[in-house]
Protein backbone atom coordinates (compact mmCIF):
# COMPACT_ATOMS: atom_id res chain seq x y z
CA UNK A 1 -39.89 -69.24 -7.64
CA UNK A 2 -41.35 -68.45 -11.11
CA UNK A 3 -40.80 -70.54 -14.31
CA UNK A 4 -40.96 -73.81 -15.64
CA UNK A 5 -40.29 -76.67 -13.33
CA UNK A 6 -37.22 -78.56 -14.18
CA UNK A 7 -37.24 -81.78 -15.49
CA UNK A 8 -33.85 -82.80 -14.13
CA UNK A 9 -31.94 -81.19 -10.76
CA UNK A 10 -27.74 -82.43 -10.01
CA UNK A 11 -26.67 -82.48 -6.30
CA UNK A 12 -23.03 -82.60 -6.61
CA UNK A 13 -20.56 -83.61 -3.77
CA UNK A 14 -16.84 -83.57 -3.20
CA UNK A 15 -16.88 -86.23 -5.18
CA UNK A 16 -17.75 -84.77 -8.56
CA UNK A 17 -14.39 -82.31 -8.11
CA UNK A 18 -12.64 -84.78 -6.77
CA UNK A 19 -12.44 -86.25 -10.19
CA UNK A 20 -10.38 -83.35 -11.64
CA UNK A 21 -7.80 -82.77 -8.26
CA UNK A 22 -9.46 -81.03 -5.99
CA UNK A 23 -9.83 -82.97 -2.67
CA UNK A 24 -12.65 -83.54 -0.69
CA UNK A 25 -13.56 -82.68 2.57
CA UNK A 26 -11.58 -85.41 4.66
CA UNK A 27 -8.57 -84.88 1.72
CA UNK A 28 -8.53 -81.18 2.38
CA UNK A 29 -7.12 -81.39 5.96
CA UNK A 30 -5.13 -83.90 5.22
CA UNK A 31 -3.67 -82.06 2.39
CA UNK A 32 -3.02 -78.82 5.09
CA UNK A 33 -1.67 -80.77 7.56
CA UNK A 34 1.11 -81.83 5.19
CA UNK A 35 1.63 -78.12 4.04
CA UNK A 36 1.97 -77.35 7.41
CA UNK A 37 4.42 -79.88 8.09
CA UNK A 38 6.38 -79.34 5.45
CA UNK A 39 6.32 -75.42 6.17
CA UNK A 40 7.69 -76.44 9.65
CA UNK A 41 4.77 -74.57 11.32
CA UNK A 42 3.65 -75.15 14.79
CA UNK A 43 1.12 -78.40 15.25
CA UNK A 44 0.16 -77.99 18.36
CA UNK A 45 -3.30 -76.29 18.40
CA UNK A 46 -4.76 -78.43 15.03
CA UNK A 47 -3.45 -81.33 17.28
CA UNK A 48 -5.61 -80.38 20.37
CA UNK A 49 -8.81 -79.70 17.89
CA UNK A 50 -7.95 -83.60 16.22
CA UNK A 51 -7.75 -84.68 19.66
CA UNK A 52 -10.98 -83.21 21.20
CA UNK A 53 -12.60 -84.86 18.11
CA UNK A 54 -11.44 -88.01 18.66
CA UNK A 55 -9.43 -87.86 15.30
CA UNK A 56 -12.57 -87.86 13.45
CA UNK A 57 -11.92 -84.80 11.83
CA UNK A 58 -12.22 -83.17 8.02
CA UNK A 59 -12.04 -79.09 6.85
CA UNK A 60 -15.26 -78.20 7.48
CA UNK A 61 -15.14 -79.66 11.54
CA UNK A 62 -11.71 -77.99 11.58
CA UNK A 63 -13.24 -74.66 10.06
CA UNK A 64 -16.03 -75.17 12.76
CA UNK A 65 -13.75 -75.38 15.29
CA UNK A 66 -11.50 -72.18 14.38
CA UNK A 67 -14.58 -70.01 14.12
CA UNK A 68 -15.84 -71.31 17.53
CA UNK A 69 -12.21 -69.90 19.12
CA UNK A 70 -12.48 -67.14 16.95
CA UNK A 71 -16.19 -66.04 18.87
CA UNK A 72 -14.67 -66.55 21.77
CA UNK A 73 -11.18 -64.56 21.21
CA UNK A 74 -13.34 -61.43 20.25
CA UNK A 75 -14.93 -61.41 24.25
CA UNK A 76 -11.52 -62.17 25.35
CA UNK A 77 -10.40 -58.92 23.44
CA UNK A 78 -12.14 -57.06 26.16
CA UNK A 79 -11.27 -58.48 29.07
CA UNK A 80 -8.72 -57.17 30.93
CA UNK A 81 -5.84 -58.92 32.37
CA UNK A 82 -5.59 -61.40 30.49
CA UNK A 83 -3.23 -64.31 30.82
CA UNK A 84 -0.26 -64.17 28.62
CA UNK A 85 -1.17 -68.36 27.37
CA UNK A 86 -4.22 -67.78 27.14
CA UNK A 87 -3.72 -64.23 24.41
CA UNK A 88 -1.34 -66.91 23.00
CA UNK A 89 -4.00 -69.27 22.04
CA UNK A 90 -6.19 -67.18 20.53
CA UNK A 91 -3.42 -66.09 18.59
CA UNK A 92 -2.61 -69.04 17.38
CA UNK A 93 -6.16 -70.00 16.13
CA UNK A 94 -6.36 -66.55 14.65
CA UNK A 95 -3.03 -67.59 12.37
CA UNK A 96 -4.29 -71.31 11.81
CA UNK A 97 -7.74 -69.67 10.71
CA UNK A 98 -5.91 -67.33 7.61
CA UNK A 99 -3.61 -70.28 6.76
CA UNK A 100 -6.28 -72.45 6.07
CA UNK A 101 -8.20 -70.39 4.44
CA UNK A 102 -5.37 -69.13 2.09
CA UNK A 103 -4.61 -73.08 1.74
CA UNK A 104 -8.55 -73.64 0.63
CA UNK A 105 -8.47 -70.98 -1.99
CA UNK A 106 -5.16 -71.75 -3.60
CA UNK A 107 -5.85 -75.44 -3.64
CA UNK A 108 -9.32 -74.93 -5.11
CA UNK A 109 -7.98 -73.01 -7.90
CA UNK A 110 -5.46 -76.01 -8.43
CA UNK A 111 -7.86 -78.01 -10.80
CA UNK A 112 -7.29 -80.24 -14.12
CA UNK A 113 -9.05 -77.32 -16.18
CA UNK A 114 -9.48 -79.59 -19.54
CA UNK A 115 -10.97 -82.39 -18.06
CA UNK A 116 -13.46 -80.58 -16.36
CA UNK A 117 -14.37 -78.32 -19.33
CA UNK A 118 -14.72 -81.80 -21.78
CA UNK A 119 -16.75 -83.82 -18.73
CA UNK A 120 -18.88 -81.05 -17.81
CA UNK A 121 -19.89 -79.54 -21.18
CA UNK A 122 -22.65 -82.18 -22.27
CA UNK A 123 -24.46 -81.33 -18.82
CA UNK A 124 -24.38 -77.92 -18.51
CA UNK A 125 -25.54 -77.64 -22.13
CA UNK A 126 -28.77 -79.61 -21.04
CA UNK A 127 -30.00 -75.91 -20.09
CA UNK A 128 -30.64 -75.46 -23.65
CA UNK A 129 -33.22 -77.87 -23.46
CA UNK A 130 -34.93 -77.17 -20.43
CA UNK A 131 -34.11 -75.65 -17.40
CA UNK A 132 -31.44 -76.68 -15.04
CA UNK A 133 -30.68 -76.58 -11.19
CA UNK A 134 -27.25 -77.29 -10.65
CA UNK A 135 -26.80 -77.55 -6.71
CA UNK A 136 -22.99 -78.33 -4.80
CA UNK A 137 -21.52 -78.43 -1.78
CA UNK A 138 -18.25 -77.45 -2.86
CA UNK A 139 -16.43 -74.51 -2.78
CA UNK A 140 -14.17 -74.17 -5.90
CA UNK A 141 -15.15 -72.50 -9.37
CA UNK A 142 -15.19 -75.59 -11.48
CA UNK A 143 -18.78 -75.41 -12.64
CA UNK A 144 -17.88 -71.44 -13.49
CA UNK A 145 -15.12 -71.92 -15.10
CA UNK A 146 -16.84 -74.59 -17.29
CA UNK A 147 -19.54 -72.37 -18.42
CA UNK A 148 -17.43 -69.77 -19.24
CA UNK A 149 -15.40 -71.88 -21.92
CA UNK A 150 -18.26 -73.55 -22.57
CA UNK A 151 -19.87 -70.08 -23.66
CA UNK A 152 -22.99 -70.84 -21.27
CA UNK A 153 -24.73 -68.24 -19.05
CA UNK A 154 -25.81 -69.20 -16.00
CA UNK A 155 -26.98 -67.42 -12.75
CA UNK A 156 -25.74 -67.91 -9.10
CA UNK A 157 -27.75 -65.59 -6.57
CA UNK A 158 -25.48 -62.56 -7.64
CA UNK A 159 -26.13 -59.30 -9.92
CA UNK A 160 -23.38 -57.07 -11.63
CA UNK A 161 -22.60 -54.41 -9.39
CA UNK A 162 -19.71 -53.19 -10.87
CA UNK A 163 -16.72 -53.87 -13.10
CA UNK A 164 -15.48 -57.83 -11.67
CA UNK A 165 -18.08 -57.14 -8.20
CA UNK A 166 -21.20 -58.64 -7.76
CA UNK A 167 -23.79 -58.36 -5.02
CA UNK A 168 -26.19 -61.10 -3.34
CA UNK A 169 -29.49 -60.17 -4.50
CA UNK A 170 -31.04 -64.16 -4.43
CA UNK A 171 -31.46 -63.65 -8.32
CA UNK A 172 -31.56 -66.56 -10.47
CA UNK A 173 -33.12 -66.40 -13.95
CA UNK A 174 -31.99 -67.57 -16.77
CA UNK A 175 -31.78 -71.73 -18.22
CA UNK A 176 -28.71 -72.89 -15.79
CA UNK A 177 -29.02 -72.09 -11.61
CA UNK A 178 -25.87 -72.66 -9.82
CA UNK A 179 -26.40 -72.86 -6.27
CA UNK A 180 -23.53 -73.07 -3.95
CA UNK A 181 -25.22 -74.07 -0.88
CA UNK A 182 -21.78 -74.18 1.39
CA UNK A 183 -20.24 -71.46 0.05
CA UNK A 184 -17.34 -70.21 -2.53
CA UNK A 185 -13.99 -69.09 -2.67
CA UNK A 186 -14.74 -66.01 -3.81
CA UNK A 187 -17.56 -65.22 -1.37
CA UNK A 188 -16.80 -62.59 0.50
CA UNK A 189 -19.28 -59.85 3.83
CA UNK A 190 -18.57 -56.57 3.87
CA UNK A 191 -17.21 -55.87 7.14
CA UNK A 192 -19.49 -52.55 7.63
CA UNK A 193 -22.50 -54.53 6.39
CA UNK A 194 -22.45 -58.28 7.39
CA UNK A 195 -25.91 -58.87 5.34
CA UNK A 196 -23.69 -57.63 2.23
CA UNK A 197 -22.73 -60.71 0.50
CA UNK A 198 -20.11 -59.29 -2.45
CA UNK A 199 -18.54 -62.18 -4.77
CA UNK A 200 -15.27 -61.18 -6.56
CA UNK A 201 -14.43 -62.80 -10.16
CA UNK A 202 -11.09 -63.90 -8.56
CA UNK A 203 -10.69 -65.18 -5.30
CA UNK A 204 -7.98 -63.46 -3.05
CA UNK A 205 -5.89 -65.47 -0.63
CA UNK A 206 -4.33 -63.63 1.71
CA UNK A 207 -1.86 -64.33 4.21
CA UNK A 208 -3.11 -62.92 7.70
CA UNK A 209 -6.35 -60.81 9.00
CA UNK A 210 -4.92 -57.78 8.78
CA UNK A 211 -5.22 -58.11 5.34
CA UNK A 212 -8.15 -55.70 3.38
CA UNK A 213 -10.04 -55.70 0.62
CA UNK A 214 -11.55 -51.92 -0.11
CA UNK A 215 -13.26 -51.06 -2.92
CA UNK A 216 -15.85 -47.86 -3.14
CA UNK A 217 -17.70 -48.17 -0.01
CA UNK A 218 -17.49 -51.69 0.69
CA UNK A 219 -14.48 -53.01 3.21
CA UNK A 220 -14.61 -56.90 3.18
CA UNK A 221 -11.69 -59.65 4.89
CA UNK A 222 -10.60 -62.08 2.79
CA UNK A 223 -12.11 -65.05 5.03
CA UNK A 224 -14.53 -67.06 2.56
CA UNK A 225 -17.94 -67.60 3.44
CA UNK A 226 -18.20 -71.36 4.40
CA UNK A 227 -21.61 -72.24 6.79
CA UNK A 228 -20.62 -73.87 10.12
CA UNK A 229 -22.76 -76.71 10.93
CA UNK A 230 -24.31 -74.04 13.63
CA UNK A 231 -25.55 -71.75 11.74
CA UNK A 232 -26.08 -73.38 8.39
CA UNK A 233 -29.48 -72.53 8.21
CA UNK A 234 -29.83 -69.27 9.67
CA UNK A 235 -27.69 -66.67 7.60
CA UNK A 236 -27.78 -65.37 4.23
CA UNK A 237 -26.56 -66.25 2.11
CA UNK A 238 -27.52 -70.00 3.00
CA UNK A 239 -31.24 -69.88 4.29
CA UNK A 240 -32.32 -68.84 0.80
CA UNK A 241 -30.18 -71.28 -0.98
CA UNK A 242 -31.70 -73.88 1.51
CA UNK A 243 -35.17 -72.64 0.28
CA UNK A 244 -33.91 -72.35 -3.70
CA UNK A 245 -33.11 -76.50 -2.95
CA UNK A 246 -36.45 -77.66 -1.10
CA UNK A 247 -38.49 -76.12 -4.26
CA UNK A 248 -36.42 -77.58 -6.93
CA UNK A 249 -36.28 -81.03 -5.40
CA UNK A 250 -39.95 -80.41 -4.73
CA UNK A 251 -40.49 -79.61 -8.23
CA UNK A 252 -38.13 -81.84 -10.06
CA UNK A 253 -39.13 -85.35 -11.56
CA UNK A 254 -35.60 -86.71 -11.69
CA UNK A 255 -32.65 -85.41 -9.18
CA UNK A 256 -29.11 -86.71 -9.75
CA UNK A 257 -27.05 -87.34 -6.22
CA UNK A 258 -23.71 -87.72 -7.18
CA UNK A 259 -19.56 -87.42 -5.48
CA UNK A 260 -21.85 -87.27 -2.05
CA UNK A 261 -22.60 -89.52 0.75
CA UNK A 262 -24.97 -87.12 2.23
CA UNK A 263 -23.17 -86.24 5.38
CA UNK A 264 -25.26 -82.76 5.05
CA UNK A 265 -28.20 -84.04 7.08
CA UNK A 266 -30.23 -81.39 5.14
CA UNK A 267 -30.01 -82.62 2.14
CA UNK A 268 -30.59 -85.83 3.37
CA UNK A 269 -33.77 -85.23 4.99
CA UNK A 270 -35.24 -82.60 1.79
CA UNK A 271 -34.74 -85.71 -0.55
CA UNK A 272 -36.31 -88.73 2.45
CA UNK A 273 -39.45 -85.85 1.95
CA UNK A 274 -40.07 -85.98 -1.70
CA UNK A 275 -39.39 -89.85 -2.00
CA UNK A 276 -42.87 -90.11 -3.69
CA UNK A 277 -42.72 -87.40 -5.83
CA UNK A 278 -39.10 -87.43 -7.60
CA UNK A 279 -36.82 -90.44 -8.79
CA UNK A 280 -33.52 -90.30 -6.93
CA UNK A 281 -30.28 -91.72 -8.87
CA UNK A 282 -27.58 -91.76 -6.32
CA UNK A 283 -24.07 -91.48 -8.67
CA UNK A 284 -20.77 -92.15 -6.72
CA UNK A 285 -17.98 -95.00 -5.83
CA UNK A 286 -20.19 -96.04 -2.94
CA UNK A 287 -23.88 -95.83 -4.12
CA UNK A 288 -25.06 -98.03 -2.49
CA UNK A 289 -24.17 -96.90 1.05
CA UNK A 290 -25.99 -93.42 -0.10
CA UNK A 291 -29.15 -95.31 -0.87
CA UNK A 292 -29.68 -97.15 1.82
CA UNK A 293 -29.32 -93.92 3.76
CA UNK A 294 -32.43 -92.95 1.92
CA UNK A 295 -34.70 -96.01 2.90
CA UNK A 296 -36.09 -98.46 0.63
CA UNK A 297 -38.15 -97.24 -1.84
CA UNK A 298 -38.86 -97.89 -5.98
CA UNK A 299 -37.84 -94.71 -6.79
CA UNK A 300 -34.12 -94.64 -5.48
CA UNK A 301 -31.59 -96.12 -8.23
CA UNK A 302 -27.97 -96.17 -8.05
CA UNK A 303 -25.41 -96.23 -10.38
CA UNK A 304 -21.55 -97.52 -9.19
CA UNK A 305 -19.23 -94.86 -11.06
CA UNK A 306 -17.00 -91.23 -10.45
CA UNK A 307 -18.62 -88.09 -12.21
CA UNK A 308 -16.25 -87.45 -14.53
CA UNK A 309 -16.84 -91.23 -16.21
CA UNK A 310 -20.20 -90.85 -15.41
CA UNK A 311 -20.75 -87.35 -17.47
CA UNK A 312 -18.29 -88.93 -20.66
CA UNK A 313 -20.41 -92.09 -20.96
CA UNK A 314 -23.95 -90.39 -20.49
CA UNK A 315 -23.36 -87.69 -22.81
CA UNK A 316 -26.17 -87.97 -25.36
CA UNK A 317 -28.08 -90.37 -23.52
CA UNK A 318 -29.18 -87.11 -21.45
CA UNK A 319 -30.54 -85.16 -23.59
CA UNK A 320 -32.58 -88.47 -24.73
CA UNK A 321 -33.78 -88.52 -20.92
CA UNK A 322 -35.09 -85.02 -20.48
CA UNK A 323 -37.04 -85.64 -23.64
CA UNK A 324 -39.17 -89.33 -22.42
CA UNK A 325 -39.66 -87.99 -19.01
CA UNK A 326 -41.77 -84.92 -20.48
CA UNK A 327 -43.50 -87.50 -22.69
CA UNK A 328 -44.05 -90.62 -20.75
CA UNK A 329 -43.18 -92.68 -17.40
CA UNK A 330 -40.34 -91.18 -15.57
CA UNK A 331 -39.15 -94.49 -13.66
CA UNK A 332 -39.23 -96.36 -16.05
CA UNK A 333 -37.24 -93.59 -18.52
CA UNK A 334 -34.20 -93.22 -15.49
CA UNK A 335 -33.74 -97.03 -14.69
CA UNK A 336 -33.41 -97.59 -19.14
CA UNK A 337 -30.97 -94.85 -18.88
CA UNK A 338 -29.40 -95.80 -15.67
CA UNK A 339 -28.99 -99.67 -17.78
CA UNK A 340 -27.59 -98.13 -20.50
CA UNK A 341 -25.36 -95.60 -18.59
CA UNK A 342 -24.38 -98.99 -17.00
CA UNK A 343 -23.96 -100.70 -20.12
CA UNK A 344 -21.70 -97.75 -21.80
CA UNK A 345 -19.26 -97.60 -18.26
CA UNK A 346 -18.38 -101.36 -19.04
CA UNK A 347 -16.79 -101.17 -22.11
CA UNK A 348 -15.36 -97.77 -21.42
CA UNK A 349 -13.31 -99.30 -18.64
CA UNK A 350 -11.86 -101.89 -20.64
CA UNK A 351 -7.73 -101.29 -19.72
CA UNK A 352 -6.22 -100.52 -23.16
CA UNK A 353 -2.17 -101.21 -22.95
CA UNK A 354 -0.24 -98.36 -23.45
CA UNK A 355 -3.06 -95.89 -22.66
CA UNK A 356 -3.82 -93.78 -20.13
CA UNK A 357 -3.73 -96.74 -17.18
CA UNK A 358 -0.29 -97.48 -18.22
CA UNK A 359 0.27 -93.75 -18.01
CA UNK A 360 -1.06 -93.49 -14.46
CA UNK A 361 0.80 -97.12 -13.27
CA UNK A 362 3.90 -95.31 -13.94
CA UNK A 363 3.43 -92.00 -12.18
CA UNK A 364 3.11 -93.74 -8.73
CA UNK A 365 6.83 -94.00 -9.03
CA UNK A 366 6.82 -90.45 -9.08
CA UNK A 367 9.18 -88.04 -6.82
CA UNK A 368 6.14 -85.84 -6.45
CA UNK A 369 3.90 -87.33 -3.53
CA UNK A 370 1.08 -85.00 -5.22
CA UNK A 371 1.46 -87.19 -8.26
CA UNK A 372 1.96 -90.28 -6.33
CA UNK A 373 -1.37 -90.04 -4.60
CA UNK A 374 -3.47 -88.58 -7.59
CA UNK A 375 -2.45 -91.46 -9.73
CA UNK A 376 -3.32 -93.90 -7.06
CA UNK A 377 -6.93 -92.00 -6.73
CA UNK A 378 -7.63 -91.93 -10.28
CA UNK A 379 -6.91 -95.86 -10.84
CA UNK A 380 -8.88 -96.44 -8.02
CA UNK A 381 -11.73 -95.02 -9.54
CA UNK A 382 -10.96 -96.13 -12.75
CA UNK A 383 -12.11 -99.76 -11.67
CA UNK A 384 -8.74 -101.81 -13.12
CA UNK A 385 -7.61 -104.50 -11.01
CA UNK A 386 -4.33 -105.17 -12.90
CA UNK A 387 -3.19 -102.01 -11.13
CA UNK A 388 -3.34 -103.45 -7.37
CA UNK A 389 -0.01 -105.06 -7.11
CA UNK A 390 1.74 -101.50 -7.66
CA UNK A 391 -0.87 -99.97 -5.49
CA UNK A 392 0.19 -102.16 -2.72
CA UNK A 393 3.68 -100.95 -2.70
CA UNK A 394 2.38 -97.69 -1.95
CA UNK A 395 1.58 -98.72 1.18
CA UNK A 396 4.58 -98.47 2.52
CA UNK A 397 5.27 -94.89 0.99
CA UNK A 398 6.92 -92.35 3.20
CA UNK A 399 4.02 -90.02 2.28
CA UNK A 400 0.98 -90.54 4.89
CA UNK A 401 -1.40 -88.73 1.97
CA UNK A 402 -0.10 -91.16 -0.56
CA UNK A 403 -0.82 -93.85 1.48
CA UNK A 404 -4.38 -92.57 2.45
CA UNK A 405 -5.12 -92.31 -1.55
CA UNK A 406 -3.60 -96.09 -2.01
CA UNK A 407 -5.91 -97.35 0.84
CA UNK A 408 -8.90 -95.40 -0.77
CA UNK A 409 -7.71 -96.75 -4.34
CA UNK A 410 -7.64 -100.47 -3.09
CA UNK A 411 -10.78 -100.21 -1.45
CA UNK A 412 -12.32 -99.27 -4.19
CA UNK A 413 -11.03 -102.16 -5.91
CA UNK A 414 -11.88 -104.47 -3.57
CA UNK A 415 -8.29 -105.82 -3.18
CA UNK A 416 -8.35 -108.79 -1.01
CA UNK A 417 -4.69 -108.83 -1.24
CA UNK A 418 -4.42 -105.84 0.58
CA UNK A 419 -6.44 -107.11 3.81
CA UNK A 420 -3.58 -108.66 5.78
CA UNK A 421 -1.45 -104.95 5.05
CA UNK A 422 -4.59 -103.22 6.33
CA UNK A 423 -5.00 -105.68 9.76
CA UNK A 424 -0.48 -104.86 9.95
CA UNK A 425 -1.08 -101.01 9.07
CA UNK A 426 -3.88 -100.66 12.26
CA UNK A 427 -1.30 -101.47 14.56
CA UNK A 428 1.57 -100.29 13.26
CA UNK A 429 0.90 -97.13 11.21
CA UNK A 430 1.81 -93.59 12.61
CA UNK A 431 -1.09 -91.58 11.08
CA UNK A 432 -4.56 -91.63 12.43
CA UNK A 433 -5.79 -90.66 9.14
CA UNK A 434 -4.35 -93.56 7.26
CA UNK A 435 -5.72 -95.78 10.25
CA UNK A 436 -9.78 -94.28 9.42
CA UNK A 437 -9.04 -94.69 6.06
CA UNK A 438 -8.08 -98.39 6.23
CA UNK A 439 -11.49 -98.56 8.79
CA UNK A 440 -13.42 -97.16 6.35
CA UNK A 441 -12.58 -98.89 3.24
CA UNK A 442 -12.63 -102.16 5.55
CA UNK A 443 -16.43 -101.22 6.74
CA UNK A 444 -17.48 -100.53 2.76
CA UNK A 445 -16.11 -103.47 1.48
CA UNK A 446 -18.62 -106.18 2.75
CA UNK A 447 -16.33 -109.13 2.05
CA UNK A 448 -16.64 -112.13 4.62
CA UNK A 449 -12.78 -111.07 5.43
CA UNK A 450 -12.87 -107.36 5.98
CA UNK A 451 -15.40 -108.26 8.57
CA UNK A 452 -13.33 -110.84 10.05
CA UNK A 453 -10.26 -108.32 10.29
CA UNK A 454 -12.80 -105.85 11.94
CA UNK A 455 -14.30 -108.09 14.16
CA UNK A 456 -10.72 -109.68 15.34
CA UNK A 457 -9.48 -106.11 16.16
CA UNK A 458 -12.47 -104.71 18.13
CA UNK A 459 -13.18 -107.66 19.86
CA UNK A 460 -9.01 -107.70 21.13
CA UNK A 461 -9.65 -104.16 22.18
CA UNK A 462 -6.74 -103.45 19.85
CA UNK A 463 -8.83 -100.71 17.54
CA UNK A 464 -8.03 -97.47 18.02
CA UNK A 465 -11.28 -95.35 19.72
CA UNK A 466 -10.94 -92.18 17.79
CA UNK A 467 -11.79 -94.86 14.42
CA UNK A 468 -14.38 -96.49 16.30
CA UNK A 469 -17.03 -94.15 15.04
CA UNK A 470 -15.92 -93.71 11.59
């Protein structure tokens, strides 16, 4: 834990990839399910696992689930006798395992490539100034691939072992840390030596188990390396990325929360410990909701916006930060930047006609549902209310992931317009996933008549359980 403590940490969320197409956690399994559908594959075990969670599902409870099945086919292996059903369940979660973990990979690699190079440039090159943490929850190579255009070295945990291999060694030097504290698609164990941690330059989706990867001495399965909530804290990689986190949060005098809403209770409870010590700017499309899962306290800000606006309108303004904080009072340095940050997001979302709003109003007439539902995502986010009325059409889209985004997109807007669809779409809508959406952007909104539609429904006993909880 040598070095010079770092003036500034990021803790970035689904939320900060979400910005250049990669979806988050809830997003994800949606996103499968529909490749499965459209694949024509079987639905009946990911149906069972929604079911025994009450629909309150996402990837990583899925994931969960799969390796749970998985532990227990491998003492059902040596049993003898065993029923026929019973070796064709296990099966079956074997095969859902490999397809969603080929699905994670492939999607992950799926990313907007120059947005996230021209958002996440001015950041990364903070390191130049002073050291920097950079700390996520997500599993794609975004942040990688931006240093690498970028030109910037950073360090992850990992040392050259050979060629395009790298081996866990818990080494990070250098100005920029990445720490990938749930994993990476291109995290793989070596079979003969589970403490082996090996991370490839490439990821490799493959299509079943029986696929290999065998290099030198080292024979490793394709299956990424993504903690359960079980054993988050007890395995390597993760117990010393856990420990890399508590001493930079520990250290830091300003740590940026953003594209999370700090469903990791970890992270949660490391920043509720250091309240006193380090200024907390939660950064997201729901801030507020993240800061009040903090506590009160004068050193929590929050700033209303998505990363990648939020990384265009403070570049500049950063590097201005890192340099008061050394010099004077750090509170009141982060709530004059978090003003002017503020001040800059205003006039950057002013709609121009023609531009790219008009560009994204007319791809949710798209034939691609992908396109359909990005567009609706990204005018969500971008905060213009001119866009609801063709928002609200999507509604009604065959697509249930379209749909979803829409719901997300209006909520976001705060589109009273769209209440009295939400109150018809809980009763009438087919997909339990649209139906926690709607609950969820109903719950976050706050207005008098969200409420009302809330309280009307649970009170007639006509919400559906599995959404009660979300």
């Amino acid at each position: 834990m040598q070095g010079r403590d770092p003036p500034i940490i990021f803790i970035l969320g689904a939320g900060a990839s979400k910005a250049f197409n990669v979806p988050t956690i809830r997003d994800f399994y949606v996103e499968f399910k529909e490749e499965l559908k459209r694949k024509k594959y079987d639905l009946s075990l990911i149906e069972k696992l929604e079911a025994r969670r009450g629909g309150e599902v996402d990837i990583e409870t899925l994931i969960t689930d799969l390796r749970n099945l998985q532990s227990a086919a491998d003492t059902v292996a040596g049993l003898a006798n065993v029923p026929d059903d019973l070796r064709s369940f296990v099966n079956d979660s074997k095969l859902l395992h490999n397809r969603l973990m080929s699905f994670i990979i492939k999607r992950c690699e799926k990313f907007d490539e120059q947005r996230a190079v021209r958002a996440y440039r001015p950041l990364l090159e903070l390191s130049k100034l002073e050291p920097l943490w950079l700390f996520t929850t997500n599993y794609d190579r975004i942040i990688e691939y931006c240093c690498e255009m970028s030109d910037i070295q950073f360090s992850d945990g990992f040392a050259l072992q050979s060629e395009d291999l790298y081996l866990w060694k818990d080494l990070f030097d250098g100005q920029l840390k990445i720490a990938k504290i749930h994993g990476s698609i291109n995290w793989f164990r070596d079979e003969n030596s589970p403490d082996t941690i090996i991370k490839l330059d490439d990821p490799h989706p493959f299509p079943t188990s029986e696929f290999r990867i065998r290099y030198k001495e080292y024979n490793f399965s394709t299956s990424i390396i993504i903690p359960t909530f079980e054993k988050y804290i007890s395995e390597l990689p993760f117990l010393s990325l856990q420990t890399r986190l508590i001493d930079a949060i520990r250290r830091a005098k300003v740590c940026f929360v953003i594209g999370t809403r700090l469903h990791d209770s970890h992270i949660k409870n490391l920043l509720l410990t250091n309240l006193d010590n380090t200024v907390i700017v939660c950064i997201g499309h729901y801030p507020e909701i993240v800061k009040s899962k903090l506590g009160k306290h004068n050193n929590i800000l929050s700033l209303n916006a998505g990363f990648e606006e939020f990384a265009i309108a403070s570049s500049g303004y950063l590097e201005d930060l890192v340099r008061k904080i050394n010099d004077g009072n750090v509170l009141q340095s982060v709530t004059y930047f978090v003003e002017k940050i503020r001040e800059t997001l205003t006039n950057l979302r002013q709609p121009i006609e023609g531009g790219p709003i008009e560009e994204l109003v007319n791809k949710l007439k798209s034939t691609s549902y992908v396109e359909r539902a990005n567009s609706a995502r990204r005018l969500g986010e971008s905060g213009v209310k001119r866009a609801i009325p063709q928002l609200l059409t999507l509604l009604d889209d065959q697509s249930e992931y379209v749909r979803i985004q829409a719901v997300s997109a209006l909520g976001l807007l705060q589109a009273e317009e769209a209440l009295p669809k939400f109150r018809e779409m809980l009763m009438s809508d087919n997909s339990k996933d649209v139906k926690a959406e709607i609950i969820l952007s109903l719950k976050e909104s706050g207005s008098q008549n969200a409420k009302a539609i809330l309280t009307e429904i649970d009170s007639s006993n006509e919400l559906p359980e599995y959404t009660k909880n979300v």
